[in-house]
Protein backbone atom coordinates (compact mmCIF):
# COMPACT_ATOMS: atom_id res chain seq x y z
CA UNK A 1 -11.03 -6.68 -2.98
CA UNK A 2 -7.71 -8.50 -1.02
CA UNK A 3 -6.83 -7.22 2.58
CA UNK A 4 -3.45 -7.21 3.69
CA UNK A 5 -3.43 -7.69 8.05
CA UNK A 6 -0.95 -5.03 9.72
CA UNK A 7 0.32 -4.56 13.48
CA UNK A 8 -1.04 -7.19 15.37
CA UNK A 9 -4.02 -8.17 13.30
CA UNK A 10 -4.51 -11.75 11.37
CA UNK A 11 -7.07 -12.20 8.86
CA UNK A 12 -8.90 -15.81 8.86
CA UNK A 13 -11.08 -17.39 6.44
CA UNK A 14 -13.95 -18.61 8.68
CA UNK A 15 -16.38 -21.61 7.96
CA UNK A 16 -20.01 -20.76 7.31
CA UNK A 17 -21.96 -20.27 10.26
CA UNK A 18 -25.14 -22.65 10.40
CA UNK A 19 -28.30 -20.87 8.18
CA UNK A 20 -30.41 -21.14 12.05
CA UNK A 21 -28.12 -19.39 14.41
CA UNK A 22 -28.12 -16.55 11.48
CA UNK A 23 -30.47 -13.91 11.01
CA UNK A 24 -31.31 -13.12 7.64
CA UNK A 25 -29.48 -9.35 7.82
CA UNK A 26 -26.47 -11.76 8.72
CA UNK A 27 -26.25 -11.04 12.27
CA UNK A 28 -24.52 -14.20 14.26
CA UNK A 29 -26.53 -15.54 16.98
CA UNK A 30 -24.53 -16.42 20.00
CA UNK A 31 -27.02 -18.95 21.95
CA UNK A 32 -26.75 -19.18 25.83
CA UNK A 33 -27.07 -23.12 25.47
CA UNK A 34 -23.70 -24.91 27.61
CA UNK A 35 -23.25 -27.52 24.74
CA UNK A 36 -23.73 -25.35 21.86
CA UNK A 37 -20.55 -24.36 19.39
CA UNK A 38 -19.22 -21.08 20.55
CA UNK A 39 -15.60 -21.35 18.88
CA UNK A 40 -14.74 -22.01 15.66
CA UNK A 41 -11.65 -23.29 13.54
CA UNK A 42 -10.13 -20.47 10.85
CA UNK A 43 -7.48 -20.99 8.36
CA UNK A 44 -5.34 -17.61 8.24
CA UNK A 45 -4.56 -16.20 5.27
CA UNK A 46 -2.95 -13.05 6.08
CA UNK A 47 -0.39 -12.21 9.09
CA UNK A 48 0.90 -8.24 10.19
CA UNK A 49 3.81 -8.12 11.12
CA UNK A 50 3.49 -8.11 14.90
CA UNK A 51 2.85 -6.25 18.47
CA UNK A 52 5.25 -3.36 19.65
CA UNK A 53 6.19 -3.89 22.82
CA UNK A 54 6.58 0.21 24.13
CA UNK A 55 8.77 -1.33 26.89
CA UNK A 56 11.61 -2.93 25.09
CA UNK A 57 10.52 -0.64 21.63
CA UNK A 58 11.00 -4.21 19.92
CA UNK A 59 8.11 -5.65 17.89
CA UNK A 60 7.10 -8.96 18.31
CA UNK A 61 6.29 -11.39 15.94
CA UNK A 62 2.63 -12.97 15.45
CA UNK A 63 2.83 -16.89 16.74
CA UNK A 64 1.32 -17.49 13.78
CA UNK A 65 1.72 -17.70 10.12
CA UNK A 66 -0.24 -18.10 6.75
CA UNK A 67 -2.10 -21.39 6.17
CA UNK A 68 -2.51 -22.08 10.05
CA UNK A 69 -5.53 -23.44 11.45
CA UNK A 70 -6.84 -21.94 14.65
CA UNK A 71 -9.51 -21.65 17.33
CA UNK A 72 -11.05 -18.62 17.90
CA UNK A 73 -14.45 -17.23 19.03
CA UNK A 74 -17.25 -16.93 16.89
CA UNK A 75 -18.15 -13.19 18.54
CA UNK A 76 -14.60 -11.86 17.75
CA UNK A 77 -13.30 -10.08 15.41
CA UNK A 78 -14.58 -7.79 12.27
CA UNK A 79 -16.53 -9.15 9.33
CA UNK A 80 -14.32 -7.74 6.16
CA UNK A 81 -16.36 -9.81 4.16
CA UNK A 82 -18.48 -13.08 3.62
CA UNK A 83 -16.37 -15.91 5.23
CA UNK A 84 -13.12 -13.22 6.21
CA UNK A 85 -12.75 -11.69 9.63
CA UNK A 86 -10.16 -9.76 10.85
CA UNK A 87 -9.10 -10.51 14.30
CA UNK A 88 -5.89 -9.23 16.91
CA UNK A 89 -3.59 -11.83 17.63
CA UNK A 90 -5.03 -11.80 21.57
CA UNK A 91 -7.72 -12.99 20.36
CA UNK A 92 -6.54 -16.60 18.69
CA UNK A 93 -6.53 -19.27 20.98
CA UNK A 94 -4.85 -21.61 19.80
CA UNK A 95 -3.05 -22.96 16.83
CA UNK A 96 -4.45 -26.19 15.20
CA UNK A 97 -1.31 -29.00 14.93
């Protein structure tokens, strides 16, 4: 199955999470530890085409395009399927140079 992002979603490839901070059903632990890993870095693979602004009735363009690396969250976003999220824009932060 592909995905194709719209509006202001992205779609990342994501790394595999470590086996222990993964319950077998596949939820992600998020530990409460200070030094553990709580962000990850994503590749994107698949860009909308941006936010409407209602004010201006432009739409913006994502700061981001296809084949970027970037930080995001571990807890973000919605698992399409194994190693693809789909994330909002918002919610990258920041773009790997």
């Amino acid at each position: 199955m592909t995905f194709k992002a719209i509006g202001d979603s992205v779609i990342v490839q994501v790394p595999e999470v470590e086996k222990e901070s993964q319950t077998e059903s596949g939820l992600v632990l998020i530990q409460k530890d200070p030094t553990a890993k709580k962000t990850v870095t994503a590749i994107v693979v698949s860009v909308g085409e941006g936010k409407f602004d209602s004010k201006t009735g432009v739409t913006v363009p994502p700061p981001v395009k296809i084949g970027d690396k970037v930080v995001m969250s571990l807890a973000t976003g919605v698992e399409l399927e194994k190693g693809f999220r789909m994330v909002r824009i918002d919610d990258i932060f920041a773009v790997v140079e």
